[in-house]
PDB file of N, CA and C in Angstrom:
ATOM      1  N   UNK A   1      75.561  78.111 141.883  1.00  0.00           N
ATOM      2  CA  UNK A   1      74.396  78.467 142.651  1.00  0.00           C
ATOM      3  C   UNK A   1      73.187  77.759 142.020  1.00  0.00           C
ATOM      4  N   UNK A   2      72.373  77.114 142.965  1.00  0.00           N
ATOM      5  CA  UNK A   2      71.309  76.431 142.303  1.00  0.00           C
ATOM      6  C   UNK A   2      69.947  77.596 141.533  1.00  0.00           C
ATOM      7  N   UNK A   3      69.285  77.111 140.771  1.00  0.00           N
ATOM      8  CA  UNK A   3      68.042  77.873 140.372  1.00  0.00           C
ATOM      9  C   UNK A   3      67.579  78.638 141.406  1.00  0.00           C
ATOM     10  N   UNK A   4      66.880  77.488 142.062  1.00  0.00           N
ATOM     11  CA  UNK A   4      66.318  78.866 143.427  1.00  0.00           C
ATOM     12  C   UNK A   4      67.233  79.484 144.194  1.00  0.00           C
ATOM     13  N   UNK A   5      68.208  79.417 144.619  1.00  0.00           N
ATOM     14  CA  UNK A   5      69.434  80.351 145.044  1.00  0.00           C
ATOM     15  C   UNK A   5      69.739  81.642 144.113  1.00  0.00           C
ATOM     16  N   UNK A   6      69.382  81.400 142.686  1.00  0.00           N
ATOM     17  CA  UNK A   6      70.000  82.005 141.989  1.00  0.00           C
ATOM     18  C   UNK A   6      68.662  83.222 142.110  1.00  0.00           C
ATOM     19  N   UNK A   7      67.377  82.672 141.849  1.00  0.00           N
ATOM     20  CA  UNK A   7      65.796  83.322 141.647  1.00  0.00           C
ATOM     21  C   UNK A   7      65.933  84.150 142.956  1.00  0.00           C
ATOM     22  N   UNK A   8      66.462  83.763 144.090  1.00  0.00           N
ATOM     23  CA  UNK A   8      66.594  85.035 145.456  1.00  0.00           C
ATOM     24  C   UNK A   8      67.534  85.743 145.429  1.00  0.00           C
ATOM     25  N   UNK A   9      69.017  85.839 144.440  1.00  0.00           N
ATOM     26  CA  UNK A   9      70.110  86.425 144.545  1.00  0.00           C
ATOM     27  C   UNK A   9      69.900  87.859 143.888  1.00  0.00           C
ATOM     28  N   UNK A  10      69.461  87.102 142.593  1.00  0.00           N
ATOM     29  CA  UNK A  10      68.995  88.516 141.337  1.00  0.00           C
ATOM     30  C   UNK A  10      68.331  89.526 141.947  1.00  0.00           C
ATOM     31  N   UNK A  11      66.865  89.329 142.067  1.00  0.00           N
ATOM     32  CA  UNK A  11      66.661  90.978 142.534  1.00  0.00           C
ATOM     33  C   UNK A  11      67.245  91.713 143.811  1.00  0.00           C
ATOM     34  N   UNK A  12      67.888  91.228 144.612  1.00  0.00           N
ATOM     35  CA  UNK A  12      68.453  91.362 145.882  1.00  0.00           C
ATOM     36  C   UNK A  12      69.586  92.200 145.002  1.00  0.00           C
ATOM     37  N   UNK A  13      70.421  91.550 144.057  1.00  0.00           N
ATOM     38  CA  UNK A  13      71.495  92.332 143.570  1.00  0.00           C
ATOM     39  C   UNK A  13      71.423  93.397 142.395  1.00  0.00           C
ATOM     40  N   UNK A  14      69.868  93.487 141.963  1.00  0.00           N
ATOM     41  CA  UNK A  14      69.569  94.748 141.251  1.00  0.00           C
ATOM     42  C   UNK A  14      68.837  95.602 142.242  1.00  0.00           C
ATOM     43  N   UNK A  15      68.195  95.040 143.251  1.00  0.00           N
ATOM     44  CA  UNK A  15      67.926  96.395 144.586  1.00  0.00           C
ATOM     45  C   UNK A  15      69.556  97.162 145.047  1.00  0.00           C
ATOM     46  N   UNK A  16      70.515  95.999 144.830  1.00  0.00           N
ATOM     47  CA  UNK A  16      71.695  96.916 145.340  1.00  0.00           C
ATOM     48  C   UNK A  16      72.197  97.572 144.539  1.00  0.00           C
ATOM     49  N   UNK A  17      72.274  97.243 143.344  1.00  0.00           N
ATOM     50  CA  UNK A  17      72.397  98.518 142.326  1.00  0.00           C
ATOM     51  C   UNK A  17      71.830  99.568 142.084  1.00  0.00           C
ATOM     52  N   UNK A  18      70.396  99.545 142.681  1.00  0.00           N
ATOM     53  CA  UNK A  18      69.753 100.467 141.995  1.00  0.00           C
ATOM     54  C   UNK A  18      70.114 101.132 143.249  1.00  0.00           C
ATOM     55  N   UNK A  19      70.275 101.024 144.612  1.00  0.00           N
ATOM     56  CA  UNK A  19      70.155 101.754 145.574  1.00  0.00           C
ATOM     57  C   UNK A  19      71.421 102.324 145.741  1.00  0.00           C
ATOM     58  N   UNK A  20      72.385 102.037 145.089  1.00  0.00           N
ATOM     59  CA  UNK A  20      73.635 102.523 145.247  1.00  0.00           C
ATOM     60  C   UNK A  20      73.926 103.356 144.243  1.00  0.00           C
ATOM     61  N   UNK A  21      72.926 103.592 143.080  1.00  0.00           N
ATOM     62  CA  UNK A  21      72.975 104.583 141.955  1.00  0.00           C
ATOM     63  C   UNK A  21      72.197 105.674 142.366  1.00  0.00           C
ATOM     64  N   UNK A  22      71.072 105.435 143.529  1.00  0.00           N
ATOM     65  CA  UNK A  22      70.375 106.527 143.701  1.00  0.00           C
ATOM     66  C   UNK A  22      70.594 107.139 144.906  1.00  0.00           C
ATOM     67  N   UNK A  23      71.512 106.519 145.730  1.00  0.00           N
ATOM     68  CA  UNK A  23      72.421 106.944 146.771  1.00  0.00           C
ATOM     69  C   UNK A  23      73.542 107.999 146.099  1.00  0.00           C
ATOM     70  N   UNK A  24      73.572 107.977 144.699  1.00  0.00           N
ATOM     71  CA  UNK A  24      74.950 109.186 144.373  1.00  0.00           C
ATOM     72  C   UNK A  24      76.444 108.708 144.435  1.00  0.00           C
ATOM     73  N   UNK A  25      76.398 106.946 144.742  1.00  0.00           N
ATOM     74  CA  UNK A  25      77.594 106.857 144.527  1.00  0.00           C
ATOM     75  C   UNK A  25      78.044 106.765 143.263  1.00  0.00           C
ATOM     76  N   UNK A  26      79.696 106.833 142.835  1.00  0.00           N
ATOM     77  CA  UNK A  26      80.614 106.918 142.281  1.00  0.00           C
ATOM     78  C   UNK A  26      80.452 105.588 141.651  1.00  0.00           C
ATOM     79  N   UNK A  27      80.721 105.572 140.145  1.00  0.00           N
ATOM     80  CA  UNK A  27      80.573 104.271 139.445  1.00  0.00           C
ATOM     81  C   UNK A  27      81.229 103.268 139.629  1.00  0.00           C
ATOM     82  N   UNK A  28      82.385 103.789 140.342  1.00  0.00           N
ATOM     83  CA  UNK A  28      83.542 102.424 140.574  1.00  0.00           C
ATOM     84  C   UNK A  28      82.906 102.081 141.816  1.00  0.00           C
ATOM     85  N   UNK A  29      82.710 103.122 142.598  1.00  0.00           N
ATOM     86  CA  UNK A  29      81.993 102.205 143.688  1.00  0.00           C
ATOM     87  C   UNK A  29      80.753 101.521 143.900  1.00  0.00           C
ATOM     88  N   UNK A  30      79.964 101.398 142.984  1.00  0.00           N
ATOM     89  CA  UNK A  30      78.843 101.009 142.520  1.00  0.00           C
ATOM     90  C   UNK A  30      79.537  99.249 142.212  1.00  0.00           C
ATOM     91  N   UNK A  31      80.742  99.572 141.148  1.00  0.00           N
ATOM     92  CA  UNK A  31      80.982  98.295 140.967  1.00  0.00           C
ATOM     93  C   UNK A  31      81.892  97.546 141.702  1.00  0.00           C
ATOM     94  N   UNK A  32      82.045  98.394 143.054  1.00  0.00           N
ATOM     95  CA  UNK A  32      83.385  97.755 143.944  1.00  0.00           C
ATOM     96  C   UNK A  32      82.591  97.138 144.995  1.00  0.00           C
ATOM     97  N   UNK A  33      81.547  97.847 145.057  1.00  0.00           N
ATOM     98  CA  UNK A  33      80.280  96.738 146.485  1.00  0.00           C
ATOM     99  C   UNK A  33      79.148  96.160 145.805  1.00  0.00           C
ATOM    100  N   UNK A  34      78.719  96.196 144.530  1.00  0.00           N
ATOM    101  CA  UNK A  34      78.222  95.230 143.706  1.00  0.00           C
ATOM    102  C   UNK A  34      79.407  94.159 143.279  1.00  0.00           C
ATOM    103  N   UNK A  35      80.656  94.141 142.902  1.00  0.00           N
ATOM    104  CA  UNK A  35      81.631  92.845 143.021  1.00  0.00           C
ATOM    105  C   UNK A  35      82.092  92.028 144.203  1.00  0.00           C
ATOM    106  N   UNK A  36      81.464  92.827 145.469  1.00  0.00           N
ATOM    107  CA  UNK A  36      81.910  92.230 146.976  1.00  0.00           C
ATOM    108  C   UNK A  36      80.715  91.156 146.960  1.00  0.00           C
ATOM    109  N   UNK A  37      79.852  91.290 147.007  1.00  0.00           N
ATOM    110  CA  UNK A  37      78.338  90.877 146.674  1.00  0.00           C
ATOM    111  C   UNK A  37      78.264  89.189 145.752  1.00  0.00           C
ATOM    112  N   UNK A  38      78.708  90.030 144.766  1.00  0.00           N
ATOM    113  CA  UNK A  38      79.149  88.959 143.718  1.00  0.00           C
ATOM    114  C   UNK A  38      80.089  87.214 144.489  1.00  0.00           C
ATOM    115  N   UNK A  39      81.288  88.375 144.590  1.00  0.00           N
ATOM    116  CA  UNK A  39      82.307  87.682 145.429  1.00  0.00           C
ATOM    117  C   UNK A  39      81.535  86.826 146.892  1.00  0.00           C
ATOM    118  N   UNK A  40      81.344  86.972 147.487  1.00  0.00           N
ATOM    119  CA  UNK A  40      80.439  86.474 148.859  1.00  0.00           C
ATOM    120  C   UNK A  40      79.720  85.366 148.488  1.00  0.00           C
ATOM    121  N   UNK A  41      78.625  85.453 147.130  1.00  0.00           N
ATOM    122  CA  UNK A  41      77.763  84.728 147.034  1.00  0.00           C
ATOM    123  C   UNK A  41      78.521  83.248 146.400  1.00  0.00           C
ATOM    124  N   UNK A  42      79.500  83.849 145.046  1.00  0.00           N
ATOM    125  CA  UNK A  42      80.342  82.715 144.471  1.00  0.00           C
ATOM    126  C   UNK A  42      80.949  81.890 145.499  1.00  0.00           C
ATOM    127  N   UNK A  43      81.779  82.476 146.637  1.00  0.00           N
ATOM    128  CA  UNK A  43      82.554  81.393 147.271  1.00  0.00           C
ATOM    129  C   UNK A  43      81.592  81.059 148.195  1.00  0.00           C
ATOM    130  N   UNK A  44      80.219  81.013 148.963  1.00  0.00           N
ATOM    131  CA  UNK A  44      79.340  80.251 149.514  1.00  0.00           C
ATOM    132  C   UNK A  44      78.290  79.422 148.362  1.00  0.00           C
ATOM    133  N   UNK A  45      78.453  79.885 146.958  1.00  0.00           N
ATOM    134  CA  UNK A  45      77.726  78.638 146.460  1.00  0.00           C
ATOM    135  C   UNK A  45      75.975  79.431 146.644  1.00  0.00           C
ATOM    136  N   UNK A  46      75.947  80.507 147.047  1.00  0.00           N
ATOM    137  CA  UNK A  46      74.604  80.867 147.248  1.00  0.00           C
ATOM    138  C   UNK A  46      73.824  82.493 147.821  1.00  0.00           C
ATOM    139  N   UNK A  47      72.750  82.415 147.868  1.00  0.00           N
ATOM    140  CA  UNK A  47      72.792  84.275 147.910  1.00  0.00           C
ATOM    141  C   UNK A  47      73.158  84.591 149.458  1.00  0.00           C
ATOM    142  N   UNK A  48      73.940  85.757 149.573  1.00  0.00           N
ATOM    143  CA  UNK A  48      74.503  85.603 150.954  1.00  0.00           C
ATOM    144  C   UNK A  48      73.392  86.702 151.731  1.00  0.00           C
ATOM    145  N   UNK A  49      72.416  86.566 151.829  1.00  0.00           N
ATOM    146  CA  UNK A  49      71.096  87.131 152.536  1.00  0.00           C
ATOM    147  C   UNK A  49      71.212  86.604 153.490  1.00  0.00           C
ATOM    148  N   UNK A  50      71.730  85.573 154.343  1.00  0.00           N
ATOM    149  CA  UNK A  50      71.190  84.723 155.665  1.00  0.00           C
ATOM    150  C   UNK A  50      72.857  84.146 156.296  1.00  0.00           C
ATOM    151  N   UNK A  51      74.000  85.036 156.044  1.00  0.00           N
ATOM    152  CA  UNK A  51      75.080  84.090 156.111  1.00  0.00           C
ATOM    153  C   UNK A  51      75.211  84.735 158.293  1.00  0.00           C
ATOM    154  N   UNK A  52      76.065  83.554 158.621  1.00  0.00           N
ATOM    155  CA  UNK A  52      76.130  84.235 159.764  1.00  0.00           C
ATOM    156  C   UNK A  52      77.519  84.462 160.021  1.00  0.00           C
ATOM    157  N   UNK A  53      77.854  85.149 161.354  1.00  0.00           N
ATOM    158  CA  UNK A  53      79.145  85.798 161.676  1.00  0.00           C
ATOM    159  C   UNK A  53      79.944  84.594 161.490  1.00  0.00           C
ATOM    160  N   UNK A  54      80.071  83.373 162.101  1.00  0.00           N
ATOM    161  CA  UNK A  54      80.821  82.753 161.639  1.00  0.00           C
ATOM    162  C   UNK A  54      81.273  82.214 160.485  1.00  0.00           C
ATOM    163  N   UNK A  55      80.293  82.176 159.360  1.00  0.00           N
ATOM    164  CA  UNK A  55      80.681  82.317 158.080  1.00  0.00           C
ATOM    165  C   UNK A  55      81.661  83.442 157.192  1.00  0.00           C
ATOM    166  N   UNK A  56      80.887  84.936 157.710  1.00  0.00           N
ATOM    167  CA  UNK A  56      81.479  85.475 157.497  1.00  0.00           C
ATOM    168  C   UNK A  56      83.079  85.581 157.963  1.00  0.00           C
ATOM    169  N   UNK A  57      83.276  85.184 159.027  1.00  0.00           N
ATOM    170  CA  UNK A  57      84.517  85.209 159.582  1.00  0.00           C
ATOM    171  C   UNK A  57      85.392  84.447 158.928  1.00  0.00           C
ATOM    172  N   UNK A  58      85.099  82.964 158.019  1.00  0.00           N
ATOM    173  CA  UNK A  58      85.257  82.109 157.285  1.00  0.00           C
ATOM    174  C   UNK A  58      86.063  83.218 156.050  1.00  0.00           C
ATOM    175  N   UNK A  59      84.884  83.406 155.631  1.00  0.00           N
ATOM    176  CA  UNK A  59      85.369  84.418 154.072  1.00  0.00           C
ATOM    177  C   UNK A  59      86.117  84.983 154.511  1.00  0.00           C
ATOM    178  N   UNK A  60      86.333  85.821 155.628  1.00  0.00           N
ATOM    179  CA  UNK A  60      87.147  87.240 155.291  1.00  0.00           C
ATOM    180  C   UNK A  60      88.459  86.164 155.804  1.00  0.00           C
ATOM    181  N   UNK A  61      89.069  85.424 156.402  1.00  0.00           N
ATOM    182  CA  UNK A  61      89.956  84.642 156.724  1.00  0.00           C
ATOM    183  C   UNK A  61      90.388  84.274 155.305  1.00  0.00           C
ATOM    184  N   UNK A  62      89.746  83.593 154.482  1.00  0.00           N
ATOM    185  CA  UNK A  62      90.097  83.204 153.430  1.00  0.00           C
ATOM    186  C   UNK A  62      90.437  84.064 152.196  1.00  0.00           C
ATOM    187  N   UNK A  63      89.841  85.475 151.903  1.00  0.00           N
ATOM    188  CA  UNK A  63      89.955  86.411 151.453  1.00  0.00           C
ATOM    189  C   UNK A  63      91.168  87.333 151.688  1.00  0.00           C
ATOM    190  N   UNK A  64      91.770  87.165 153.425  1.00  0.00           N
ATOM    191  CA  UNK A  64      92.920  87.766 153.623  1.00  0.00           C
ATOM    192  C   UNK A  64      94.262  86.906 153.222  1.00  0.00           C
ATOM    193  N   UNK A  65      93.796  85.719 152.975  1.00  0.00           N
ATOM    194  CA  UNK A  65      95.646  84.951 151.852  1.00  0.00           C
ATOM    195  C   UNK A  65      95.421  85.014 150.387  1.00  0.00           C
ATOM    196  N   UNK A  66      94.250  86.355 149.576  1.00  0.00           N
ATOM    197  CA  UNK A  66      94.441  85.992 148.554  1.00  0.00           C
ATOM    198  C   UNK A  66      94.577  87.544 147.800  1.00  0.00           C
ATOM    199  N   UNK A  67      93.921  88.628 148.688  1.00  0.00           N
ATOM    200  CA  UNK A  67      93.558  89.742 148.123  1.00  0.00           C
ATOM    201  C   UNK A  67      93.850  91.104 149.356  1.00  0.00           C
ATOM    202  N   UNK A  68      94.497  92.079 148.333  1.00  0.00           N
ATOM    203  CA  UNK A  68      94.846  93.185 149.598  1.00  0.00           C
ATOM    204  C   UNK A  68      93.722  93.426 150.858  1.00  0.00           C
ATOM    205  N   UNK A  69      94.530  94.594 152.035  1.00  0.00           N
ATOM    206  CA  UNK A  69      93.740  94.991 152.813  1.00  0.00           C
ATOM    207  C   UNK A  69      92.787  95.966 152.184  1.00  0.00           C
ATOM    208  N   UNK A  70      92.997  96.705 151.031  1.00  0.00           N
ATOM    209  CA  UNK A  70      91.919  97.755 150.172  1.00  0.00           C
ATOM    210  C   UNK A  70      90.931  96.869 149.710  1.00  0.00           C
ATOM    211  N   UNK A  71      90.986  95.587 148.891  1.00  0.00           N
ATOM    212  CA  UNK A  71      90.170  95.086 148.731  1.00  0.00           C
ATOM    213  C   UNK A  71      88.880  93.807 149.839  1.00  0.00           C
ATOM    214  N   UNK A  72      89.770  93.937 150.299  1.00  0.00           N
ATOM    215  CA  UNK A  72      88.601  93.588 152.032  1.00  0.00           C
ATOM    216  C   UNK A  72      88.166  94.759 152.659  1.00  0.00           C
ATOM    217  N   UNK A  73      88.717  95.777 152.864  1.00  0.00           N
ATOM    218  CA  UNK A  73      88.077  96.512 153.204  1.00  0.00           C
ATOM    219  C   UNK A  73      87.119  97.048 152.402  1.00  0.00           C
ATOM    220  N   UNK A  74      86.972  97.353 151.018  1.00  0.00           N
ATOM    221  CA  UNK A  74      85.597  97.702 150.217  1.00  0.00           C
ATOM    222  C   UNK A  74      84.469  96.618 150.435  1.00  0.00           C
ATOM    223  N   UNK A  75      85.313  95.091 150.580  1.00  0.00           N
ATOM    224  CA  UNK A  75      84.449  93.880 150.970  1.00  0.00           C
ATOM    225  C   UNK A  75      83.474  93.993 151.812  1.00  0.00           C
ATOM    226  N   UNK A  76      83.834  94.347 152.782  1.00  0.00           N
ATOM    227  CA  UNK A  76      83.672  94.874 154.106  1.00  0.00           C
ATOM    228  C   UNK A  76      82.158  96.169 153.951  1.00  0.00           C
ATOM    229  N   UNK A  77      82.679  97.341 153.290  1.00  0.00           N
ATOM    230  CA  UNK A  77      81.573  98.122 152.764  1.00  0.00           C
ATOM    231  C   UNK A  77      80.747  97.119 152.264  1.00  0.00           C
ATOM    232  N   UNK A  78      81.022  97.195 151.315  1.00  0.00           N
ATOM    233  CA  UNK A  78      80.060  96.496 150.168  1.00  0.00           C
ATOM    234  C   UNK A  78      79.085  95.618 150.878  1.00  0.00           C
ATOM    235  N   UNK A  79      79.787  94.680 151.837  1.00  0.00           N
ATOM    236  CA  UNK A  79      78.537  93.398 152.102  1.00  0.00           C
ATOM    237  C   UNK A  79      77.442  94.624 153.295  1.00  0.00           C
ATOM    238  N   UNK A  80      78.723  95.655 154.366  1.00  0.00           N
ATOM    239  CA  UNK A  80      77.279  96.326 154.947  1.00  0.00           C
ATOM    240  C   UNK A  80      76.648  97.156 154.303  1.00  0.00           C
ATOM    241  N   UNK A  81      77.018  97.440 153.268  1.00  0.00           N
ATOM    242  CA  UNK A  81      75.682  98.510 152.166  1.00  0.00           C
ATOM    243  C   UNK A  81      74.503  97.556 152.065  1.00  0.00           C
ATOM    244  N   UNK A  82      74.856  96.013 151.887  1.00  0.00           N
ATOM    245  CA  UNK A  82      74.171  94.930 151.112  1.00  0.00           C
ATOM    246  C   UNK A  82      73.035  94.606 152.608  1.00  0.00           C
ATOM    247  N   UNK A  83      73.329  94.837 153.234  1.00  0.00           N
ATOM    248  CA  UNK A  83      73.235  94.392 155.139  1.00  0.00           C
ATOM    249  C   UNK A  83      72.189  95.248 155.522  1.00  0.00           C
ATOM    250  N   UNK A  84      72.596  96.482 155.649  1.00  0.00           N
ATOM    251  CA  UNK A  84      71.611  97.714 155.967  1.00  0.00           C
ATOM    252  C   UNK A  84      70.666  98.098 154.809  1.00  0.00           C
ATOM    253  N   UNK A  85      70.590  97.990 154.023  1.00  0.00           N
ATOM    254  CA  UNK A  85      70.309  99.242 152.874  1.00  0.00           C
ATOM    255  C   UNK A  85      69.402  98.274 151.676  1.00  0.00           C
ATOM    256  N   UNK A  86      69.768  96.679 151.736  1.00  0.00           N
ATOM    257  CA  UNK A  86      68.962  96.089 151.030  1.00  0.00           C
ATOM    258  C   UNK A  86      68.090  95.173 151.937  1.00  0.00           C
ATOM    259  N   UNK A  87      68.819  94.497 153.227  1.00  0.00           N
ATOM    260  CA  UNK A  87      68.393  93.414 153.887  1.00  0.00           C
ATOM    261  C   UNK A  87      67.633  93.884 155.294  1.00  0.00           C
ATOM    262  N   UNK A  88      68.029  95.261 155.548  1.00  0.00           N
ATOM    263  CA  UNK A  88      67.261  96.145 156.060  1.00  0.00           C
ATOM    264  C   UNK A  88      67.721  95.299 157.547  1.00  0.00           C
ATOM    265  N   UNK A  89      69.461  94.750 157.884  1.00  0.00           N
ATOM    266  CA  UNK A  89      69.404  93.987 158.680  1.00  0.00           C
ATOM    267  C   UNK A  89      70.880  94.475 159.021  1.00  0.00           C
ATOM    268  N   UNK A  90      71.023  94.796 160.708  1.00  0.00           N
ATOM    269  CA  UNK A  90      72.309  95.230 161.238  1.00  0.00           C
ATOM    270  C   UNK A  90      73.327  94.165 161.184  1.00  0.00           C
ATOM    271  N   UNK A  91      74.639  94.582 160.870  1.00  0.00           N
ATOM    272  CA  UNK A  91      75.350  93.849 160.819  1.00  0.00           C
ATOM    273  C   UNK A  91      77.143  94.732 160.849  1.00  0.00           C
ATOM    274  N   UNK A  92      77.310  94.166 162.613  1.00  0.00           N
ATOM    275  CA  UNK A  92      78.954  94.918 162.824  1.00  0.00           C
ATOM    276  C   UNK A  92      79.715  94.243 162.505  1.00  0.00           C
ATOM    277  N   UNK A  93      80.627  94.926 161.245  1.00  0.00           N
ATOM    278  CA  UNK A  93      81.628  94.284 160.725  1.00  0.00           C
ATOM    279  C   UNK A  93      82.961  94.712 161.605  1.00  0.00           C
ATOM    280  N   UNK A  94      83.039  94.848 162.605  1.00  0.00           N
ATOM    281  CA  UNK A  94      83.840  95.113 163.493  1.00  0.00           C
ATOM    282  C   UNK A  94      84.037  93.990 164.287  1.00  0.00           C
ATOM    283  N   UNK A  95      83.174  93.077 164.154  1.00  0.00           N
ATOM    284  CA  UNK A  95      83.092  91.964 165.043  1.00  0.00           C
ATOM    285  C   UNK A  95      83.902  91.336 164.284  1.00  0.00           C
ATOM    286  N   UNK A  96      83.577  91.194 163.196  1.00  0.00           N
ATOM    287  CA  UNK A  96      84.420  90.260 162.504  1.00  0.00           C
ATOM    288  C   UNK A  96      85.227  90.025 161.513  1.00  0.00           C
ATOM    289  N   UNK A  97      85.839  91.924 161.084  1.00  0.00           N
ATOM    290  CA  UNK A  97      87.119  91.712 160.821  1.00  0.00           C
ATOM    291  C   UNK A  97      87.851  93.321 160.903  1.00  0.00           C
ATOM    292  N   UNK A  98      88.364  93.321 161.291  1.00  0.00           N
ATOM    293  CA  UNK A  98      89.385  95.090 161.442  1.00  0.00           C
ATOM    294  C   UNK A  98      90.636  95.318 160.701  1.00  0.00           C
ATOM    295  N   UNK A  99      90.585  95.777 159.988  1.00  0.00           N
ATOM    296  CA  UNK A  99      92.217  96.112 159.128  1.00  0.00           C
ATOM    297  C   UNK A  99      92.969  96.641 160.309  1.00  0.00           C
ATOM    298  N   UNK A 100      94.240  96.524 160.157  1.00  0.00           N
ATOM    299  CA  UNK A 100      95.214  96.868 161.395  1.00  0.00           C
ATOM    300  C   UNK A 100      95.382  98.361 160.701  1.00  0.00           C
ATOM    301  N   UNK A 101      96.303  98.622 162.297  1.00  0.00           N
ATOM    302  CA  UNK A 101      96.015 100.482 162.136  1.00  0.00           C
ATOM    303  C   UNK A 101      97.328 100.462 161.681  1.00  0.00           C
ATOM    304  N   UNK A 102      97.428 101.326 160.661  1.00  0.00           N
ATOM    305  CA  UNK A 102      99.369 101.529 160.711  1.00  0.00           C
ATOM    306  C   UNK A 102      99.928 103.048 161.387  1.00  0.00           C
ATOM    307  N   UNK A 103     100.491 103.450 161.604  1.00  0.00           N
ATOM    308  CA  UNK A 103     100.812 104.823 162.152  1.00  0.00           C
ATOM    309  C   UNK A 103     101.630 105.397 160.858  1.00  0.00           C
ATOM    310  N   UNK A 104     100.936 106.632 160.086  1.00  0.00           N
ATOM    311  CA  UNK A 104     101.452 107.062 159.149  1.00  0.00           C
ATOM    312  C   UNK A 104     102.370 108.309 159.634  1.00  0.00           C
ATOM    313  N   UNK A 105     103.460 108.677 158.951  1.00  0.00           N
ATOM    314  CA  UNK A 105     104.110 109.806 159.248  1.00  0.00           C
ATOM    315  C   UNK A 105     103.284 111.023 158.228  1.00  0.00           C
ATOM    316  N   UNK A 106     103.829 112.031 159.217  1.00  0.00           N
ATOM    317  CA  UNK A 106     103.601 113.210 158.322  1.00  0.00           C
ATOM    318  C   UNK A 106     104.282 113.457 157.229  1.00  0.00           C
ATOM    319  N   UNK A 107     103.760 114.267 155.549  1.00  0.00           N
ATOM    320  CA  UNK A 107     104.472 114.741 154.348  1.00  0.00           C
ATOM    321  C   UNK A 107     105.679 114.868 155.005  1.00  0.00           C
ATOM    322  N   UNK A 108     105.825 116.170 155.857  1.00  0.00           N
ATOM    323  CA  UNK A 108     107.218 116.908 155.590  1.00  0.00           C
ATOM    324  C   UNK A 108     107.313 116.818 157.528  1.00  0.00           C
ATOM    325  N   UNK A 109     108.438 116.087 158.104  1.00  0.00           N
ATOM    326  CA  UNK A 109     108.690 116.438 159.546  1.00  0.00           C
ATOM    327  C   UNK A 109     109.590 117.177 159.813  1.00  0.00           C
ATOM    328  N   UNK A 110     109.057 117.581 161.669  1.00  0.00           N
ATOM    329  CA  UNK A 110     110.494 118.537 162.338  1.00  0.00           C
ATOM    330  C   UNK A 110     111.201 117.568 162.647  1.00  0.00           C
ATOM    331  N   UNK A 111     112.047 118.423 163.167  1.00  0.00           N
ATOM    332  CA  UNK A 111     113.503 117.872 163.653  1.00  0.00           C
ATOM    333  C   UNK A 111     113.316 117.188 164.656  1.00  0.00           C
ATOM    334  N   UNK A 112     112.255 117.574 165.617  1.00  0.00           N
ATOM    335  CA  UNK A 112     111.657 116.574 166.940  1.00  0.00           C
ATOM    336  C   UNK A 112     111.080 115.287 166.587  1.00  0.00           C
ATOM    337  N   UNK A 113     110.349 115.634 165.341  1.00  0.00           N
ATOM    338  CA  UNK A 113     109.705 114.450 164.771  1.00  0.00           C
ATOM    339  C   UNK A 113     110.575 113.117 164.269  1.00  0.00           C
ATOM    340  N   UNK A 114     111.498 113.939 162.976  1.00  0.00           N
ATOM    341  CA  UNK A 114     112.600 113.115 162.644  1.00  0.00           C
ATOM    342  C   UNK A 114     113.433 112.128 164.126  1.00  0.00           C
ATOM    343  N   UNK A 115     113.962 113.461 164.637  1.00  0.00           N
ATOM    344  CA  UNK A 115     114.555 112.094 165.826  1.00  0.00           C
ATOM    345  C   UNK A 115     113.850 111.397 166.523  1.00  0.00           C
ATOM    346  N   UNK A 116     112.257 111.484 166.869  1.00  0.00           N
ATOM    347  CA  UNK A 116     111.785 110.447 167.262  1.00  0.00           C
ATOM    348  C   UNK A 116     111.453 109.679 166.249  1.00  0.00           C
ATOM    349  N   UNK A 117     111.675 109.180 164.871  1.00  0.00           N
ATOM    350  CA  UNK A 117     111.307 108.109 164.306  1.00  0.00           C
ATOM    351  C   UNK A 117     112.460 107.822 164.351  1.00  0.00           C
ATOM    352  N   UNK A 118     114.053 108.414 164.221  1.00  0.00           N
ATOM    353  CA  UNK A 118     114.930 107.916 164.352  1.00  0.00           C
ATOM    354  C   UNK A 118     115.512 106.768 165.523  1.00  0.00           C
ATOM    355  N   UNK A 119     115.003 107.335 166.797  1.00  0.00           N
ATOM    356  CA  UNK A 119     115.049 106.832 167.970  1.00  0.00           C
ATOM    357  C   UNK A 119     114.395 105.599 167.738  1.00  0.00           C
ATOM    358  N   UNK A 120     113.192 105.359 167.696  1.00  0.00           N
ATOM    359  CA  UNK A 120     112.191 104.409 167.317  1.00  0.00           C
ATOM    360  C   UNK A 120     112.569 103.440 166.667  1.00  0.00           C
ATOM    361  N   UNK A 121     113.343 103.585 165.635  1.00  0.00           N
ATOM    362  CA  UNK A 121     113.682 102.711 164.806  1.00  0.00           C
ATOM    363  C   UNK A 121     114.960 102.138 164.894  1.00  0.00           C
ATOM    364  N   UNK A 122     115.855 102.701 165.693  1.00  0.00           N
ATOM    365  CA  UNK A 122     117.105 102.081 166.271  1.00  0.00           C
ATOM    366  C   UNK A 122     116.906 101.226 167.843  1.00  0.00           C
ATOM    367  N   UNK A 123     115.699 101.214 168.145  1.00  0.00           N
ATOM    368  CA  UNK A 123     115.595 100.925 169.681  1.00  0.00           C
ATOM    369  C   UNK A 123     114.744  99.183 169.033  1.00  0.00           C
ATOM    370  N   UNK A 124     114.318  99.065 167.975  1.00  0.00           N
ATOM    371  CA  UNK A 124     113.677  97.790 167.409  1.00  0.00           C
ATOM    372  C   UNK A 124     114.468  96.817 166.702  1.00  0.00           C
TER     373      UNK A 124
END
């Protein structure tokens, strides 16, 4: 990141610290959307204050062949904490990226339940 890239990144990324300490979050999460932040700016080379959807769409593409869906999805937080809350600027991350839904089973199933996953899974 050049000097002046770097002179607009800094306080931008101690406003997000500080606002995410006085928001009451949780320390890991303090450092899980302060490292998204981090992350964003390193692979554009610069402070990501001005990036647009298609960029972003860029990262998270590139981010999904290297790092779980938990860790894009905090990505995901993290840059709109960074979006709303520092840049004071909307931004739907729905547009441009959605973790897929999985259909979880229940702890403990009935017997109705059981044979319909049974069914389900012999019919695929």
């Amino acid at each position: 990141m050049t000097p002046i890239e770097q002179a607009r990144f800094t306080p931008l990324y101690e406003s997000l610290i500080q606002a995410l300490t006085l928001q009451g979050k949780q320390p890991k999460t303090v450092e899980a959307y302060a490292r998204s932040v981090r992350r964003t700016a390193n692979f554009f080379d610069r402070c990501p204050d001005d990036l647009t959807a298609g960029e972003l769409k860029h990262y998270f593409a590139s981010l999904l062949e290297t790092h779980s869906w938990s860790t894009i999805k905090l990505d995901r937080n993290g840059l709109q904490f960074f979006y709303r809350h520092i840049l004071g600027k909307q931004w739907e991350w729905v547009d441009i990226i959605k973790p897929p839904t999985t259909q979880r089973l229940p702890d403990i199933l009935s017997q109705a339940e059981t044979f319909q996953v049974i069914t389900q899974k012999s019919e695929i």
